[in-house]
N, C-alpha and C. Protein backbone atom coordinates (compact mmCIF):
# COMPACT_ATOMS: atom_id res chain seq x y z
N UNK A 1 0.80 -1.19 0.00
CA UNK A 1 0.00 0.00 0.00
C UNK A 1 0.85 1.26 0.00
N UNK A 2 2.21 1.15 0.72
CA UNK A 2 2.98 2.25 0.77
C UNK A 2 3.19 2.55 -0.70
N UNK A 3 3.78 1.62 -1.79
CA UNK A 3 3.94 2.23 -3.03
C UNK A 3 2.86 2.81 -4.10
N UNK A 4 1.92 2.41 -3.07
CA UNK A 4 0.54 3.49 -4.02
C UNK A 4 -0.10 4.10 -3.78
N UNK A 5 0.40 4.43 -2.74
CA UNK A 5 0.65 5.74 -2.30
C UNK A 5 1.49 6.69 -2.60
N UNK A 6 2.50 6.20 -2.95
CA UNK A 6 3.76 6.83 -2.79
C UNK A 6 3.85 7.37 -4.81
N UNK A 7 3.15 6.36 -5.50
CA UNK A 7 2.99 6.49 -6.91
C UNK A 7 1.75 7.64 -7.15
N UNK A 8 0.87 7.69 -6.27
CA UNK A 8 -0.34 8.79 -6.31
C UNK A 8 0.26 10.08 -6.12
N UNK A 9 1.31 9.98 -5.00
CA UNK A 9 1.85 10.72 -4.43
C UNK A 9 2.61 12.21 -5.63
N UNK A 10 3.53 11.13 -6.44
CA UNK A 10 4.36 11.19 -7.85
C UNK A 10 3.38 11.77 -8.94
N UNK A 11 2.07 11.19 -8.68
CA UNK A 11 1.45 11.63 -9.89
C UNK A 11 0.43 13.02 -9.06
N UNK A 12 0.30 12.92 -8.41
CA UNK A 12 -0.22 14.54 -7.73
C UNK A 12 0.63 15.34 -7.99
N UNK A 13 2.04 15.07 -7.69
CA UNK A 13 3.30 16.42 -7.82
C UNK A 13 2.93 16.67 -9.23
N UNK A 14 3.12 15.65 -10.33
CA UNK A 14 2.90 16.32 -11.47
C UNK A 14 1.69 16.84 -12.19
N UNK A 15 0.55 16.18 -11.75
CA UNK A 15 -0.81 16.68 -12.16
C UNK A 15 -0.46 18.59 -11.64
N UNK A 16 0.19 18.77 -10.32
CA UNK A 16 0.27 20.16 -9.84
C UNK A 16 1.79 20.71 -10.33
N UNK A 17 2.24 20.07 -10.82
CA UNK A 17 3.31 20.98 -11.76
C UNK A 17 2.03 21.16 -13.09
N UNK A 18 1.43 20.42 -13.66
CA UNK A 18 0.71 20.78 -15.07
C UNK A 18 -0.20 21.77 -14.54
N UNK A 19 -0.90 22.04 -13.56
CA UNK A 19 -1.80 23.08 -13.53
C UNK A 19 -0.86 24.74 -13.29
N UNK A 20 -0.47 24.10 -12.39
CA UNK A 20 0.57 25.77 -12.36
C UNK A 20 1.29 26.23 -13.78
N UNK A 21 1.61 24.97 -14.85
CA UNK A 21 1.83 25.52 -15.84
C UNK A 21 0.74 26.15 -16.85
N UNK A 22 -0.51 25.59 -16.76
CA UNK A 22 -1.79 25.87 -17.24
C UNK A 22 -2.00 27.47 -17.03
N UNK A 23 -1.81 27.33 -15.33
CA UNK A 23 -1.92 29.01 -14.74
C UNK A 23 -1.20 29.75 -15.36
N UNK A 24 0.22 29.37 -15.54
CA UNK A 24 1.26 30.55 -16.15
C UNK A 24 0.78 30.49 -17.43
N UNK A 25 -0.07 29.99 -18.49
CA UNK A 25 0.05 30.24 -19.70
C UNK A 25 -1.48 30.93 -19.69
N UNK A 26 -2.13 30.85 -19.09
CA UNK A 26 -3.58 31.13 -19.01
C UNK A 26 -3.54 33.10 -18.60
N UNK A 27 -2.32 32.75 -17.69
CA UNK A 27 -1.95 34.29 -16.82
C UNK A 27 -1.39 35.32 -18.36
N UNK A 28 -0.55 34.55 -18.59
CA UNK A 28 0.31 35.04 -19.83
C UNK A 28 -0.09 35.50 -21.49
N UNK A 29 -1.46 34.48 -21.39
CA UNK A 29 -2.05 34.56 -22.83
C UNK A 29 -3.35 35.92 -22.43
N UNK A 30 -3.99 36.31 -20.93
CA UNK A 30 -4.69 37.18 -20.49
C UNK A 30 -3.40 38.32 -20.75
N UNK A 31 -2.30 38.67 -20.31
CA UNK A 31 -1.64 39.36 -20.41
C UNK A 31 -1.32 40.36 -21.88
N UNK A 32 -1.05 39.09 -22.86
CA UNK A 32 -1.29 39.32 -24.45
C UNK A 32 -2.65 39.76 -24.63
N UNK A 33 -3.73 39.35 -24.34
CA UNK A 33 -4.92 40.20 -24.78
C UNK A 33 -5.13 41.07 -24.50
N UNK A 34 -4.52 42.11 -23.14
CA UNK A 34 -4.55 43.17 -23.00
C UNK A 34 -3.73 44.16 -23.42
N UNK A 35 -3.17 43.48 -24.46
CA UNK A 35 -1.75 44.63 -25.00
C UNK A 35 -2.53 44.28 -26.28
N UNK A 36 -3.62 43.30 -26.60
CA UNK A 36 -3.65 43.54 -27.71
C UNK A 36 -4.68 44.31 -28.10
N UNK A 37 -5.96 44.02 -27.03
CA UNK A 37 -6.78 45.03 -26.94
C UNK A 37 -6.46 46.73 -26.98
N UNK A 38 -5.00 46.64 -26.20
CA UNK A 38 -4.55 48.04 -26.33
C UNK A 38 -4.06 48.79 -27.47
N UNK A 39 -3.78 47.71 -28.17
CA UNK A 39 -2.84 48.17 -29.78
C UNK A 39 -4.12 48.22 -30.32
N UNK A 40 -5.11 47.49 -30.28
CA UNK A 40 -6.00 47.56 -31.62
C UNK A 40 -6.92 49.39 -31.40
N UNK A 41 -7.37 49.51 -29.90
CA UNK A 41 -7.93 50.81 -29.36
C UNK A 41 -6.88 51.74 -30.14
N UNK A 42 -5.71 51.70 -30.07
CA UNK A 42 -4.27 52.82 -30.57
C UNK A 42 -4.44 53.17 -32.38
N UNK A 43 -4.71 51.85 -32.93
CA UNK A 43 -4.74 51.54 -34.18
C UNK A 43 -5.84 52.21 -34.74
N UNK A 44 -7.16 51.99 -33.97
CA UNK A 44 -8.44 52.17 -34.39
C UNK A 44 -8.36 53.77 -34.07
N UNK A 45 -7.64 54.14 -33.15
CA UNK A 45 -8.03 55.58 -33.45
C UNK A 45 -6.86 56.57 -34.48
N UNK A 46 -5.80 56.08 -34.34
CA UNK A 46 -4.78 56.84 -35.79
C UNK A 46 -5.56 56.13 -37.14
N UNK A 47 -6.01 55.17 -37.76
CA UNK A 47 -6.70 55.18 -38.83
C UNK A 47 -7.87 56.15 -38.65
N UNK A 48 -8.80 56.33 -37.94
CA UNK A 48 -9.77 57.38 -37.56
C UNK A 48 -9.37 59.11 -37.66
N UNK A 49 -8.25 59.07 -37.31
CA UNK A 49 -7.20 60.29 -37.87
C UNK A 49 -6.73 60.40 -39.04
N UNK A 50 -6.49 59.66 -40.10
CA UNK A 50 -6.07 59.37 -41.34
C UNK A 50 -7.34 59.17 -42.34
N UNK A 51 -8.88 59.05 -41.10
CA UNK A 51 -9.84 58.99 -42.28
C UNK A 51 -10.49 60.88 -42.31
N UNK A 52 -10.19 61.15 -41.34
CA UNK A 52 -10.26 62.39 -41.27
C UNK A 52 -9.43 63.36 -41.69
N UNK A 53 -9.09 63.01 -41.93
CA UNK A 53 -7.68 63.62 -43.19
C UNK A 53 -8.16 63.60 -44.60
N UNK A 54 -8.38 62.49 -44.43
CA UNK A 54 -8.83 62.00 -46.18
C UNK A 54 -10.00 62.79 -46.61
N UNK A 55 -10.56 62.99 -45.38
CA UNK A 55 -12.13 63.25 -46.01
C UNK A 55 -12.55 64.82 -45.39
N UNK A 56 -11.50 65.13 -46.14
CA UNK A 56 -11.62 66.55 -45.52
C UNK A 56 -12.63 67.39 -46.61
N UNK A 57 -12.89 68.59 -46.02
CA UNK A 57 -14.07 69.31 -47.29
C UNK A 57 -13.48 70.10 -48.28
N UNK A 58 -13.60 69.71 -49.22
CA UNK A 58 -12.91 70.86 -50.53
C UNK A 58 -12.81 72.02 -50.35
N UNK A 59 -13.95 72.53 -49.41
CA UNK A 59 -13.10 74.33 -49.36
C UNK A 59 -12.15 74.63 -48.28
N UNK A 60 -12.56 73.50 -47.02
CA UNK A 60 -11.49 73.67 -46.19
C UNK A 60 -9.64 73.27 -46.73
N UNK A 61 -9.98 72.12 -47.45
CA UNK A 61 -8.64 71.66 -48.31
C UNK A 61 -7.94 72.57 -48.85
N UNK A 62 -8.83 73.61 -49.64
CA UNK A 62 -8.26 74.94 -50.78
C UNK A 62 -7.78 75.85 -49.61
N UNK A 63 -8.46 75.46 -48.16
CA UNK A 63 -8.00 76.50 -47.52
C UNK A 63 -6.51 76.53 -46.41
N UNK A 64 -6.24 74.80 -46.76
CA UNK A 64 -4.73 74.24 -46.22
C UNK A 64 -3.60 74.75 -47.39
N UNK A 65 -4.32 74.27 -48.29
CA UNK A 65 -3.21 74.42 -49.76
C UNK A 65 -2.53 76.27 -49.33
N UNK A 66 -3.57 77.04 -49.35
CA UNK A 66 -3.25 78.70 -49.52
C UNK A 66 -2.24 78.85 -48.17
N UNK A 67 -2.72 77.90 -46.98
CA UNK A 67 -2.06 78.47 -45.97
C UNK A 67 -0.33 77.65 -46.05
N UNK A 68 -0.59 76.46 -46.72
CA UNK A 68 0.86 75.80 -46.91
C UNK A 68 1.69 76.83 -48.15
N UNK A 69 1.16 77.25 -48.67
CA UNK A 69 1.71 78.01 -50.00
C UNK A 69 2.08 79.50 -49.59
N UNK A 70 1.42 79.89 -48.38
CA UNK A 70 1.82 81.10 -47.65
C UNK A 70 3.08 80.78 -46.84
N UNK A 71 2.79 79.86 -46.01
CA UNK A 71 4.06 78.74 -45.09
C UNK A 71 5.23 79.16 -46.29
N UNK A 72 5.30 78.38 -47.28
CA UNK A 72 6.20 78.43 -47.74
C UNK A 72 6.89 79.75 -47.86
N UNK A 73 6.12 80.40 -48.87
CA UNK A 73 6.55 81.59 -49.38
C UNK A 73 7.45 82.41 -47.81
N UNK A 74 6.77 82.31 -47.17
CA UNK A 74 7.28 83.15 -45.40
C UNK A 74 8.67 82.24 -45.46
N UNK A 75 9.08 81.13 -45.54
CA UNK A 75 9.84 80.12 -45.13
C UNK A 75 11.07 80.95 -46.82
N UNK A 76 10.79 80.73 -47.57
CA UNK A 76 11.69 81.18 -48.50
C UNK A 76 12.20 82.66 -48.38
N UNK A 77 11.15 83.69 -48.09
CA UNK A 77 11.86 84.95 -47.51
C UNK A 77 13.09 84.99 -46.64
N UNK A 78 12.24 84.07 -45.27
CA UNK A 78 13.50 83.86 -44.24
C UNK A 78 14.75 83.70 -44.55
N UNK A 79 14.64 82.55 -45.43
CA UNK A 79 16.02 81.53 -45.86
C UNK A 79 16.81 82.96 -46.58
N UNK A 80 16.58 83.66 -47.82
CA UNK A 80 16.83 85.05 -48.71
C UNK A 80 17.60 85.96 -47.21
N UNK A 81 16.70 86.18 -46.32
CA UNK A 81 16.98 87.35 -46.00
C UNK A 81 18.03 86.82 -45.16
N UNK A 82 18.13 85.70 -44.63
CA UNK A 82 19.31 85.04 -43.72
C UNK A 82 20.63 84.84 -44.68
N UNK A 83 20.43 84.19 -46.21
CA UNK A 83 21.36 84.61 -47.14
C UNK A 83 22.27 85.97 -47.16
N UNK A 84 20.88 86.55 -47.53
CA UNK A 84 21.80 88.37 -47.47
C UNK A 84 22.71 88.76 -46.30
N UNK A 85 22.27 87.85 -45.03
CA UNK A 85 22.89 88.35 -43.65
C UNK A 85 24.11 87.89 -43.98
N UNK A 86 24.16 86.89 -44.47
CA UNK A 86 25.24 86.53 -44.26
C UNK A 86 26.42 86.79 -45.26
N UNK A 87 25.44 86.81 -46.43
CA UNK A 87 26.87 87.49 -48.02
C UNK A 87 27.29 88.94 -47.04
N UNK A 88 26.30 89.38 -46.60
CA UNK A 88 26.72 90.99 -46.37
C UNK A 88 28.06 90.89 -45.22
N UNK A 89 27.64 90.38 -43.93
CA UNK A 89 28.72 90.00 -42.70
C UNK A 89 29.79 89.55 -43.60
N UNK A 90 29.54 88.78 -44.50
CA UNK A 90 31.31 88.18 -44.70
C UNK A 90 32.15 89.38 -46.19
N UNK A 91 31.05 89.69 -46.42
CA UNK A 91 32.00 91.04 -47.43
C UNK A 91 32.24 92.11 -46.49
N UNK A 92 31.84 92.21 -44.95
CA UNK A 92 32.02 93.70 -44.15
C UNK A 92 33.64 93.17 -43.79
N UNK A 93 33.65 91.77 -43.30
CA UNK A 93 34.62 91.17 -43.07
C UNK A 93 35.94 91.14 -43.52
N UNK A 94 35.37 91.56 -45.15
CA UNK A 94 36.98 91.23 -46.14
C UNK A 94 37.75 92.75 -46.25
């Protein structure tokens, strides 16, 4: 009787090594669904940003274009007048 006991014994340790491994993968695969739940919430709202982009209204659009085309134009002055600063400083120089 001692050895079957002692064999129940053997097979309890491992029936409770397999559940604690059950736990760690059960713990671990809950773990992954909440990162994945989190990526898809992240995902779902930058495509939601990119559809709102897309679907923007034609007069507001005409009204990005004028202000990027102003952007620029301001941005090319700068660059000119920082040019001149500087041809001028290095001919005061010579």
């Amino acid at each position: 009787m001692s050895k079957k006991k002692q064999k129940k014994s053997k097979l309890q340790v491992a029936q409770d090594k397999a559940q604690a491994a059950i736990k760690e993968t059960n713990n671990a695969i809950g773990e992954l669904g909440e990162y994945t739940r989190s990526l898809y919430k992240s995902l779902t709202s930058i495509q939601e940003q990119f559809d709102k982009i897309r679907n923007v209204p034609s007069e507001q659009k005409l009204q990005y274009e004028e202000l990027k085309q102003i952007r620029l134009n301001w941005k090319q002055q700068a660059d000119k007048i920082d040019k001149d600063y500087k041809n001028v400083t290095v001919k005061m120089q010579v």
